[in-house]
Protein backbone atom coordinates (compact mmCIF):
# COMPACT_ATOMS: atom_id res chain seq x y z
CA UNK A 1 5.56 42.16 17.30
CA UNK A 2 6.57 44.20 20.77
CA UNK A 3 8.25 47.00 19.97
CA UNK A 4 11.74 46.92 22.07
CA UNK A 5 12.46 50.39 22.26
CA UNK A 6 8.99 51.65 23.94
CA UNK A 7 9.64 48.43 26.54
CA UNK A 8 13.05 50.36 26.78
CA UNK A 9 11.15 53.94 26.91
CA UNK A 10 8.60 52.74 30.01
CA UNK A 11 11.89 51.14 31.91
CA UNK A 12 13.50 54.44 32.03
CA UNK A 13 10.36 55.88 33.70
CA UNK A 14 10.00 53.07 36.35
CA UNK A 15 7.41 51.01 35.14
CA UNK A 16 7.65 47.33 36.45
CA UNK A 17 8.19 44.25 34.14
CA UNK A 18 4.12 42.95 34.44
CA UNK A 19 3.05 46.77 34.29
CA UNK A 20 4.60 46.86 30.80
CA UNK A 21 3.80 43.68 29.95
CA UNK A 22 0.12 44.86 30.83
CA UNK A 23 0.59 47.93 28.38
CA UNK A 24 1.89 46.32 25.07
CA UNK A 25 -0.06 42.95 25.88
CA UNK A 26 2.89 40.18 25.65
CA UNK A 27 4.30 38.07 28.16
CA UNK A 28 6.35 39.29 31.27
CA UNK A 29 8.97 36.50 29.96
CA UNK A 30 9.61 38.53 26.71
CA UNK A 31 9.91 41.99 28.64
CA UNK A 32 12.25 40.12 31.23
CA UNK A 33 14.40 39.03 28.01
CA UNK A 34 14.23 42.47 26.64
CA UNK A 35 16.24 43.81 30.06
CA UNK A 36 18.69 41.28 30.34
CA UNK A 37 19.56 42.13 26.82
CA UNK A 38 19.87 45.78 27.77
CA UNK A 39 21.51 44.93 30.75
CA UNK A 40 24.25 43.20 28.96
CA UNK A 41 24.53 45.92 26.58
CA UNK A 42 25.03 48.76 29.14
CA UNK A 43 22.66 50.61 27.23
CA UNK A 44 19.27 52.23 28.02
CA UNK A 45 16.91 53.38 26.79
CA UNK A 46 18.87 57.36 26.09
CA UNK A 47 21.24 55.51 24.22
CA UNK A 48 18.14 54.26 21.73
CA UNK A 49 16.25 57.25 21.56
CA UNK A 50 17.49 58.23 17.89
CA UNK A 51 17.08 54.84 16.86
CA UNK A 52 14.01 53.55 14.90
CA UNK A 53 12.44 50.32 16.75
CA UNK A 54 13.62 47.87 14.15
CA UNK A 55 16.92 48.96 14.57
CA UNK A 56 16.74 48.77 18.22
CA UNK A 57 15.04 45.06 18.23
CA UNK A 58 18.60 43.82 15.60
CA UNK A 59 20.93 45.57 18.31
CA UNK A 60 19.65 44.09 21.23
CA UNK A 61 18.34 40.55 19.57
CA UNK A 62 19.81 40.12 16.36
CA UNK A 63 18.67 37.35 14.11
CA UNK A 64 21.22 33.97 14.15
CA UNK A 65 23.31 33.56 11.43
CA UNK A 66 22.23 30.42 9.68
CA UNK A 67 24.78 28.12 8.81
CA UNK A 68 25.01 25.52 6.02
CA UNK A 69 24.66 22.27 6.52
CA UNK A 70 26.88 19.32 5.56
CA UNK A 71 24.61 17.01 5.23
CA UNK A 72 23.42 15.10 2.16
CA UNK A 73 20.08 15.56 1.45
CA UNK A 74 18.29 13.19 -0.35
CA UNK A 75 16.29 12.99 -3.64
CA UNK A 76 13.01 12.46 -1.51
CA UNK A 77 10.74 12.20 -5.16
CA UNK A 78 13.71 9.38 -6.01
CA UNK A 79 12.71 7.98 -2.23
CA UNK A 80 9.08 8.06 -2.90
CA UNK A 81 9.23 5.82 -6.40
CA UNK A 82 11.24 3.47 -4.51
CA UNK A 83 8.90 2.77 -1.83
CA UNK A 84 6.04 1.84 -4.18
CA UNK A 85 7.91 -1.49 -5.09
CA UNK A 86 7.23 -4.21 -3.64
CA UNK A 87 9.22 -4.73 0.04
CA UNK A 88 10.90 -1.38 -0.27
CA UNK A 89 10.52 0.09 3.25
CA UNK A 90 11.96 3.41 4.57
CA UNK A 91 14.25 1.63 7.10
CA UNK A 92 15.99 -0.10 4.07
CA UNK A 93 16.17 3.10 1.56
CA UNK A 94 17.47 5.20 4.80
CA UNK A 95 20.03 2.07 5.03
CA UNK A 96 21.40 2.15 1.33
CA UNK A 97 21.16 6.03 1.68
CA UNK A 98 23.35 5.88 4.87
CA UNK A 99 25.95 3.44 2.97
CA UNK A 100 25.73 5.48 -0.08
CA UNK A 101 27.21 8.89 1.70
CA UNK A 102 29.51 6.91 3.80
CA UNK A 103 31.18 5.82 0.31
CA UNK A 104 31.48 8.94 -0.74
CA UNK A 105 32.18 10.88 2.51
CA UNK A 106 29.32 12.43 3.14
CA UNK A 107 27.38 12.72 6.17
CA UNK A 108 23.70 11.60 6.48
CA UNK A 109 20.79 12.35 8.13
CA UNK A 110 19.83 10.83 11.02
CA UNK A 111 16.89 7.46 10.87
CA UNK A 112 14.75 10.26 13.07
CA UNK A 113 15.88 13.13 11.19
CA UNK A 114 15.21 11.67 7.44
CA UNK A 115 11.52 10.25 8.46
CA UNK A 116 10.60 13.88 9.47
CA UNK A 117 11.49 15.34 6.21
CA UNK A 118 10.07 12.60 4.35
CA UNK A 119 6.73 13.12 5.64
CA UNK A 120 7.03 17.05 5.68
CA UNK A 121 7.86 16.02 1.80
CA UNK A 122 5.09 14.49 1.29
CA UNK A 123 3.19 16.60 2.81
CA UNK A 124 4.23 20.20 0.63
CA UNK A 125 3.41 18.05 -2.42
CA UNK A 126 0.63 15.53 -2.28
CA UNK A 127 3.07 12.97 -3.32
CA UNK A 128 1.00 10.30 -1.27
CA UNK A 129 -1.80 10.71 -3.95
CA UNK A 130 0.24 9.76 -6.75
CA UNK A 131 1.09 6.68 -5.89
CA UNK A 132 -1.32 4.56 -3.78
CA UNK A 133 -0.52 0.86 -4.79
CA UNK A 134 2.32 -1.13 -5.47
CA UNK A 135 3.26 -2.35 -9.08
CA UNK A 136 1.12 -4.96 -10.55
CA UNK A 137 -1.19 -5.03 -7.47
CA UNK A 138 -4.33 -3.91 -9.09
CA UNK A 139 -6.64 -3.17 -11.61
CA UNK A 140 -9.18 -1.23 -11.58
CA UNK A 141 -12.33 -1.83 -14.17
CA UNK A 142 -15.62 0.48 -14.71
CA UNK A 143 -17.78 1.02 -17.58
CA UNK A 144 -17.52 4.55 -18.73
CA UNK A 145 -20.33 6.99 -18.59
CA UNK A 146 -21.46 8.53 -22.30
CA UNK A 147 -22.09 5.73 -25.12
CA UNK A 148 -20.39 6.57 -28.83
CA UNK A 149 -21.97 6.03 -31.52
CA UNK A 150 -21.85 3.81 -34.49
CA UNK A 151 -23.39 2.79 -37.63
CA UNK A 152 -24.79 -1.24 -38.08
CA UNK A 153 -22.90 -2.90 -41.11
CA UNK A 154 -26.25 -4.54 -42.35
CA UNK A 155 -28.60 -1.99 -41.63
CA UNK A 156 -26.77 1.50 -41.38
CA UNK A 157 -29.30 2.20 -38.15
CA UNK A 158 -26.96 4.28 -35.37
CA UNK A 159 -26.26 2.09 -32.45
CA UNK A 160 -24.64 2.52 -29.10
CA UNK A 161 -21.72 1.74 -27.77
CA UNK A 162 -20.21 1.67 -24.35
CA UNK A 163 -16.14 2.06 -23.27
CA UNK A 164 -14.97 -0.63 -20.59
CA UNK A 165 -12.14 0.59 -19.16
CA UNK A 166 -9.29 -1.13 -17.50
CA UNK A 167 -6.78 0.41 -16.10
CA UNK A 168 -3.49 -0.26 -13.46
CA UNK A 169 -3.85 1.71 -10.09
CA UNK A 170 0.13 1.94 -10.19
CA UNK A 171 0.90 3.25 -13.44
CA UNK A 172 -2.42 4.58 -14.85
CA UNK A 173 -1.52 2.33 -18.03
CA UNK A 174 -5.24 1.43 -19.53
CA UNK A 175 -7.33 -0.35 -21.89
CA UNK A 176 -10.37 0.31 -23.49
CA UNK A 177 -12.79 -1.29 -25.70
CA UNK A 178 -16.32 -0.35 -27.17
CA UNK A 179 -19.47 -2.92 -26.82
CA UNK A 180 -23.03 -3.33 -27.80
CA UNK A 181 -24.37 -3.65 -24.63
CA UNK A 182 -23.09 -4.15 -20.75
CA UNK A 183 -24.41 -7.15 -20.19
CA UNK A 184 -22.51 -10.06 -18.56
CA UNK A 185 -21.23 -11.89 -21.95
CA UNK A 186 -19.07 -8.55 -22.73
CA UNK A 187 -18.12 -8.07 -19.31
CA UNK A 188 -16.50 -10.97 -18.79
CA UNK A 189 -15.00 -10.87 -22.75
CA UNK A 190 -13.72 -7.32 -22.12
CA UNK A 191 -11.53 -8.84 -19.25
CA UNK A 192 -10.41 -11.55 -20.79
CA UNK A 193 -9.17 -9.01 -23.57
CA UNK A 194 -7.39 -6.95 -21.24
CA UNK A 195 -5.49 -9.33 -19.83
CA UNK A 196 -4.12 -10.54 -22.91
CA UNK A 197 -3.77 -7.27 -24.24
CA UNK A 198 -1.41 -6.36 -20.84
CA UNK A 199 0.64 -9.94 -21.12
CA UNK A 200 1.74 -8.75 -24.04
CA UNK A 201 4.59 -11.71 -25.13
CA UNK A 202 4.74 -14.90 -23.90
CA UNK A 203 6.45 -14.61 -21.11
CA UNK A 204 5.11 -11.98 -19.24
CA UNK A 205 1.71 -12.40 -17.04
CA UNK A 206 -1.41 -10.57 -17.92
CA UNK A 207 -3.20 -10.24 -14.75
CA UNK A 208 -2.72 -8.32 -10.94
CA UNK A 209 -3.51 -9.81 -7.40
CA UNK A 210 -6.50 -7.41 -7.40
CA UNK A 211 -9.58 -6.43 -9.45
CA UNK A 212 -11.34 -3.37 -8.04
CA UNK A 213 -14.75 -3.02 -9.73
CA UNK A 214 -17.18 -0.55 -9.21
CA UNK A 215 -20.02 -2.11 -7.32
CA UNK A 216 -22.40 -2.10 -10.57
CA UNK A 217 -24.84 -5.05 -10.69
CA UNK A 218 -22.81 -6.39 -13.88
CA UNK A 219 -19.97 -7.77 -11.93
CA UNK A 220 -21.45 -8.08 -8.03
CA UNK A 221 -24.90 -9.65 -7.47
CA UNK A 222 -25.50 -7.68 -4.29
CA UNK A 223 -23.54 -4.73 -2.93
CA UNK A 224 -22.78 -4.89 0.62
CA UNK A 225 -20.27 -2.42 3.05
CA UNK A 226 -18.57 -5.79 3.99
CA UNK A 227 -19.50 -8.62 2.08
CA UNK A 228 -20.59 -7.77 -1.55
CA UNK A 229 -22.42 -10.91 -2.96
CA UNK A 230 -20.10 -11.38 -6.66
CA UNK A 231 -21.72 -12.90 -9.80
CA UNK A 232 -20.75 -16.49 -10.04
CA UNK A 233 -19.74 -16.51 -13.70
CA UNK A 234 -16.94 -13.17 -12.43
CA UNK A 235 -15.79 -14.88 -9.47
CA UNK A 236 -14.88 -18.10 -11.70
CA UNK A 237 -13.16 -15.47 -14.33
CA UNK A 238 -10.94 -14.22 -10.64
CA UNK A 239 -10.07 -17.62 -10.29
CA UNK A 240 -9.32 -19.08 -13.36
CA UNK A 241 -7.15 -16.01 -14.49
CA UNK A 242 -5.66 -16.38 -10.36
CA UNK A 243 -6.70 -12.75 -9.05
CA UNK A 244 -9.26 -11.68 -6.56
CA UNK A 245 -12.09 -9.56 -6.57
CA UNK A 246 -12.11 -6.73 -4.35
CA UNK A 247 -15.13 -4.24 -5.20
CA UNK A 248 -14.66 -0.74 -4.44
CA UNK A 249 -17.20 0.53 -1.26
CA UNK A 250 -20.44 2.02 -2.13
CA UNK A 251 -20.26 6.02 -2.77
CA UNK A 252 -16.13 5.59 -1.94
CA UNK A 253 -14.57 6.57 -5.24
CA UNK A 254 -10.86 6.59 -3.82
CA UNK A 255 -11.23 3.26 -3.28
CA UNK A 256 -10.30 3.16 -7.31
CA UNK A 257 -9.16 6.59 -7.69
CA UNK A 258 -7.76 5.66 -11.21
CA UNK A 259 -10.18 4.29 -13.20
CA UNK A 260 -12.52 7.01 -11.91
CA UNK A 261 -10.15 9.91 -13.58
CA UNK A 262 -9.61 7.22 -16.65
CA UNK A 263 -13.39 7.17 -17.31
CA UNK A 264 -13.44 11.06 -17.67
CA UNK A 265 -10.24 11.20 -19.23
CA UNK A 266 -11.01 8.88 -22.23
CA UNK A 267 -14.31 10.26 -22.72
CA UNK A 268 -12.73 13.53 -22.60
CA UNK A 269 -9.96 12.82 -24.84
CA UNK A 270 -10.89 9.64 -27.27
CA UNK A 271 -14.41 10.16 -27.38
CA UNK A 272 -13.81 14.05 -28.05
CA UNK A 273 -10.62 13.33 -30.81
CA UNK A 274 -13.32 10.37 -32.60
CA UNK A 275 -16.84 12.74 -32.15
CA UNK A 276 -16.94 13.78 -36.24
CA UNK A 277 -15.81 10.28 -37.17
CA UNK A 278 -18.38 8.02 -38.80
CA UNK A 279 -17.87 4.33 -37.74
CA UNK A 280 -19.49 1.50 -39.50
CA UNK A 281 -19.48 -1.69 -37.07
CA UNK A 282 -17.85 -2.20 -34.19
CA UNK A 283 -14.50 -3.30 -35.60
CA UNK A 284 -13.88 -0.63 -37.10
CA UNK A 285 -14.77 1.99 -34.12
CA UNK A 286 -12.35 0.04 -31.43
CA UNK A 287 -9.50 0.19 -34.12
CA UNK A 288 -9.73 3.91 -33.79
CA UNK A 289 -10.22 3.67 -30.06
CA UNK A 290 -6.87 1.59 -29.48
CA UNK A 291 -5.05 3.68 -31.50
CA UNK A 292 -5.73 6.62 -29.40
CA UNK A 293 -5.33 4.87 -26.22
CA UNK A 294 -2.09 3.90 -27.60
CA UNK A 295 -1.27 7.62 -27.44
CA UNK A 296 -2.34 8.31 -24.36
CA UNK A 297 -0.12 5.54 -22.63
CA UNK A 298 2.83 7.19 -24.41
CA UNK A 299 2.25 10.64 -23.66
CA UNK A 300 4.51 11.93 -21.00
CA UNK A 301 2.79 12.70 -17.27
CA UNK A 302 2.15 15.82 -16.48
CA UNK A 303 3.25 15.70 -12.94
CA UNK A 304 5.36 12.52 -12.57
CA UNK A 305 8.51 11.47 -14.72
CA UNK A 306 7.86 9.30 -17.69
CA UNK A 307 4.63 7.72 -19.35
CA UNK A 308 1.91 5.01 -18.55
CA UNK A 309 3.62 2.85 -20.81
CA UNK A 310 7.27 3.49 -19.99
CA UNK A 311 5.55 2.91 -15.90
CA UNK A 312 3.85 0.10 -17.00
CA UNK A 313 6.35 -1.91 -18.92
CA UNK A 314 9.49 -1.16 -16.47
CA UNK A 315 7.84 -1.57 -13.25
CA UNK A 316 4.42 -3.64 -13.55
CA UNK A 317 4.61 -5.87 -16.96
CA UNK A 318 7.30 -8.49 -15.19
CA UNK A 319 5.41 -8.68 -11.74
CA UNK A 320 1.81 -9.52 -13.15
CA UNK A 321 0.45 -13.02 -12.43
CA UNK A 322 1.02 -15.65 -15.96
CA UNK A 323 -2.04 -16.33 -18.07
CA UNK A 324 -3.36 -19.68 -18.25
CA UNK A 325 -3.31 -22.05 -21.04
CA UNK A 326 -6.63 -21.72 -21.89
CA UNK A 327 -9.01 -18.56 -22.64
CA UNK A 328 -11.29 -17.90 -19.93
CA UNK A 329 -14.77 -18.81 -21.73
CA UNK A 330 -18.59 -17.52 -20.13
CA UNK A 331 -19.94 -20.83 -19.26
CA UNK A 332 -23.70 -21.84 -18.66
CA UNK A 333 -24.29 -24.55 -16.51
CA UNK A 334 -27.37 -26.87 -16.54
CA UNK A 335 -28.93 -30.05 -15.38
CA UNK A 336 -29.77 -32.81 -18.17
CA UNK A 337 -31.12 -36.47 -17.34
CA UNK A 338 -29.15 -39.20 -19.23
CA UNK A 339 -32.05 -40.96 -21.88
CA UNK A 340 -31.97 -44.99 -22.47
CA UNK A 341 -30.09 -44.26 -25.41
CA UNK A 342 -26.98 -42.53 -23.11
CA UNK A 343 -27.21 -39.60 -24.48
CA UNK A 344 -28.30 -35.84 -23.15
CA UNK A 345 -30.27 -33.04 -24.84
CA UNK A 346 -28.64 -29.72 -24.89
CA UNK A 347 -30.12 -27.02 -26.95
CA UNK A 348 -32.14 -29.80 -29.36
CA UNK A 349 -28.73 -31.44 -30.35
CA UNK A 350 -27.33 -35.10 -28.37
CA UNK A 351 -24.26 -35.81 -26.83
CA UNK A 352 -22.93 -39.29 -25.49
CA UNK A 353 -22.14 -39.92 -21.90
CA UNK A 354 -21.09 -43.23 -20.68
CA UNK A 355 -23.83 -45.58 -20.75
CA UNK A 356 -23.61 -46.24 -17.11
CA UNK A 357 -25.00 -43.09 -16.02
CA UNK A 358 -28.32 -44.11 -17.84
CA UNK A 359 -31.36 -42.69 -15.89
CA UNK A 360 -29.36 -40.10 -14.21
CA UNK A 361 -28.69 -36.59 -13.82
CA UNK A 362 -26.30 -35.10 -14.66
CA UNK A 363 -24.59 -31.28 -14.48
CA UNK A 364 -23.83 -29.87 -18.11
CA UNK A 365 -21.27 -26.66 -18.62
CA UNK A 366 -22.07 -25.17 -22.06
CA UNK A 367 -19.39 -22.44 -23.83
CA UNK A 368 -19.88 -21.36 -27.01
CA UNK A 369 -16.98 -24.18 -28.10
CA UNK A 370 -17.82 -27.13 -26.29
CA UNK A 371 -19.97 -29.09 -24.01
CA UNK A 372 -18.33 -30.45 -20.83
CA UNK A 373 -20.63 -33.28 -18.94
CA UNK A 374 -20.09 -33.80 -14.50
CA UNK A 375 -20.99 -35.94 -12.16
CA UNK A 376 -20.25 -34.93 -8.66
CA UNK A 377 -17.76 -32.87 -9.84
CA UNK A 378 -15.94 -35.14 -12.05
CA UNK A 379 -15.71 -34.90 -15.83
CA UNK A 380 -17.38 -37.58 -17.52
CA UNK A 381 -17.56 -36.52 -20.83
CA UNK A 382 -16.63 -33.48 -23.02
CA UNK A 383 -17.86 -32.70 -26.61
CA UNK A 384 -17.33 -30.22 -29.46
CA UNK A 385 -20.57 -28.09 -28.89
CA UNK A 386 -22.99 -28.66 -32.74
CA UNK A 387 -24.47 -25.98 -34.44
CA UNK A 388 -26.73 -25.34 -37.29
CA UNK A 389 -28.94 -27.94 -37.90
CA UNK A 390 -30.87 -29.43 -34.89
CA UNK A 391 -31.55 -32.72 -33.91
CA UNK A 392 -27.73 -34.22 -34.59
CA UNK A 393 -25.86 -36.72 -32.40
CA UNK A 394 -22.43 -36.81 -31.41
CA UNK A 395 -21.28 -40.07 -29.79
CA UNK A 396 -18.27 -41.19 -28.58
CA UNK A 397 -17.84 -45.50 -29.05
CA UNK A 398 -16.25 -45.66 -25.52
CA UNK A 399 -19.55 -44.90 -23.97
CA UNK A 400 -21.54 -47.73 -25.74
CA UNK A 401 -22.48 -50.65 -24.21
CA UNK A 402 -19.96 -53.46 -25.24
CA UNK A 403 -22.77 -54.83 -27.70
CA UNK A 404 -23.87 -51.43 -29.09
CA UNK A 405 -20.04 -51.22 -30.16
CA UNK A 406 -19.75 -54.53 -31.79
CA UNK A 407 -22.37 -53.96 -33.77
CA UNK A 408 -20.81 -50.64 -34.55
CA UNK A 409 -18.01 -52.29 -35.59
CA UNK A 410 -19.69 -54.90 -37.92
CA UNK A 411 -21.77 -51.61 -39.47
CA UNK A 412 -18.44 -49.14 -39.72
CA UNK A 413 -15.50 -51.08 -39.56
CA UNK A 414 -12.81 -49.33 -38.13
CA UNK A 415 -14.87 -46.09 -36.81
CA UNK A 416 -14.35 -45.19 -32.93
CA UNK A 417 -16.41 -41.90 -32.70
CA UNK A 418 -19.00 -40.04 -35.16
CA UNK A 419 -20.64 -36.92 -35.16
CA UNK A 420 -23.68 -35.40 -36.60
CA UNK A 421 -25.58 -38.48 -37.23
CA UNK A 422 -29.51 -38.07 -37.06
CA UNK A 423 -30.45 -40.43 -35.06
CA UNK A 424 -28.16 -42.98 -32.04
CA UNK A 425 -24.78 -43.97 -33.31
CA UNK A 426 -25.79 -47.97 -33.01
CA UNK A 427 -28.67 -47.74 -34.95
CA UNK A 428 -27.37 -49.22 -38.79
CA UNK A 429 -29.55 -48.17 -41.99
């Protein structure tokens, strides 16, 4: 800081403006300022030379007296929560916030004025981190690190158990369940629970536009910086359920910055509250695992208003996309050639197509309910899927021949389908 009263001191013994600017190493602008100060004054520097130099810098420059503005200023944390909703834009919150203080005689900030302190807001607290989606645009899905552990019913013998974790980018509002394994089969079953689990009633959706998945080999065949390859069965689950599949980048973890902290979180918090608890089966263990993740969702944020749940169900629950009618089910698909008798062989067991289609083959989609028969894309026949014994039939009359059912008729009178018989349905003891 120059010190006004030696600038004052070299004046009085003729030293020019850029020789004392050369001395005490600031501008000749700031020692010009200093003069015309004096000069107003009518002081020098005799007048000063009791003075300390802070009081001489307040006499000649004293600091402006700051006056109070009238202006409202808004709740910019208020303004922040408002532009995660869908459509909200700055323009139209600065346009409600202008009508708002005009109703009440106020006066507002300027369009200019208000953007500036928005982002100066955002800047002095980070608030951009906090929320990075919209409601109900995404979820975001990982398997978590650390198995738990739990005891087989049958055999006692400890056995592993991994956390899938789903949770909403908005809110933070999750869901977790414990499995066996990772393999595909629970993959797709944990999502299927989640989304039912986040519909909730009836009529409320269970699903966002988005899933963000980690890019483990589970859910994507073959990651890729542009165009990750996704495993057929999870890209049917996206479409069925109406979401897309958007994995996260290789080595970018804020591309699902919530489900990253989830993982930790719950294996900080469940796994840690559940470590001296002896589970037998896996029932049992994801009873105690809901009922702590209930308690997380309910406990209050630590630096936002509110909880996951209160989040969830207020702002996300009524935007998420309806379920379907039908459960999502893991589907294998397989070729089978229609024998003489119109019937295919899936898994040592028969099922009828129509009798047409002899000799041909024929694309077969097996759940672990049913068994759905295509040709060229259309369904020509769909059966309850047998178990337990092999070698049964299940035949439906309509796909006989005309004869076959005739003499069905004359055999069963009155019988238009039948299941589980050991050999073809026209064949009469």
């Amino acid at each position: 800081m120059v010190d006004y009263k030696r600038v004052l001191r070299l004046r009085a013994e003729g030293v020019s403006q850029r020789g004392i600017a050369d001395v005490l190493g600031c501008s000749r602008n700031t020692v010009a300022s200093v003069f015309a100060a004096a000069n107003a004054a009518g002081i020098g520097f005799e007048q000063m030379a009791d003075l300390a130099a802070d009081e001489v810098r307040h006499l000649l420059l004293p600091e402006p007296v700051k006056t109070v503005s009238d202006r409202v200023a808004p709740d910019f944390e208020h303004v922040h929560r408002e532009l995660a909703r869908p459509s909200v834009t700055l323009l139209l919150w600065w346009n409600e916030y202008v009508a708002s203080c005009r109703a009440t005689g106020g006066v507002p900030y300027r369009y200019s004025f208000f953007n500036e302190q928005y982002r100066r807001w955002v800047t002095s607290t980070g608030a951009s981190m906090r929320v990075p989606r919209s409601p109900g645009e995404s979820i975001e899905v990982d398997w978590a690190g650390a198995p738990m552990s739990l005891a087989d019913p049958l055999t006692g013998v400890p056995v592993d158990a991994w956390l899938f974790v789903a949770a909403f980018s908005f809110s933070a509002y999750a869901y977790v369940e414990a499995f066996t394994d990772m393999r595909l089969g629970s993959w797709i079953d944990a999502h299927v629970h989640a989304f039912e689990t986040f519909g909730g009633t009836a009529r409320f959706g269970g699903t966002a536009r988005l899933l963000i998945p980690d890019n483990l080999r589970t859910g994507v065949s073959k990651s890729d910086r542009y165009e990750p390859a996704l495993n057929p069965a999870y890209a049917r689950l996206a479409e069925h359920y109406g979401t897309a599949i958007v994995p996260a980048r290789v080595k970018r973890p804020r591309d699902k910055p919530v489900v990253e902290g989830s993982v930790r979180f719950i294996a900080n918090q469940v796994a840690a509250v559940l470590r001296d608890r002896r589970f037998v089966g896996l029932a049992e263990l994801n009873e105690a695992i809901f009922d702590q993740v209930a308690e997380i969702n309910a406990r209050p944020f630590q630096k936002r208003e509110d909880s996951r749940k209160i989040v969830f169900v207020r702002d996300e629950r009524p935007l998420l996309t309806p379920l379907p009618a039908v459960r999502f089910e893991l589907a294998d698909l397989r070729k089978a050639k229609v024998g003489p008798n119109y019937h295919i062989q899936v898994e040592r067991n028969f099922y009828s197509v129509p009798s047409t289609l002899i000799g041909r083959s024929l694309d077969v989609r097996i759940t672990s309910h049913t068994i759905e028969v295509y040709e060229g894309g259309q369904r020509v026949a769909c059966h309850a899927r047998l178990g337990g014994v092999r070698g049964r039939y299940h035949t439906v009359a309509s796909h006989m021949p005309e004869g076959h059912r005739h003499r069905l008729a004359d055999c069963n009178p009155g019988s238009t389908e039948r299941s589980g018989w050991p050999g073809p349905i026209y064949w009469c003891a």
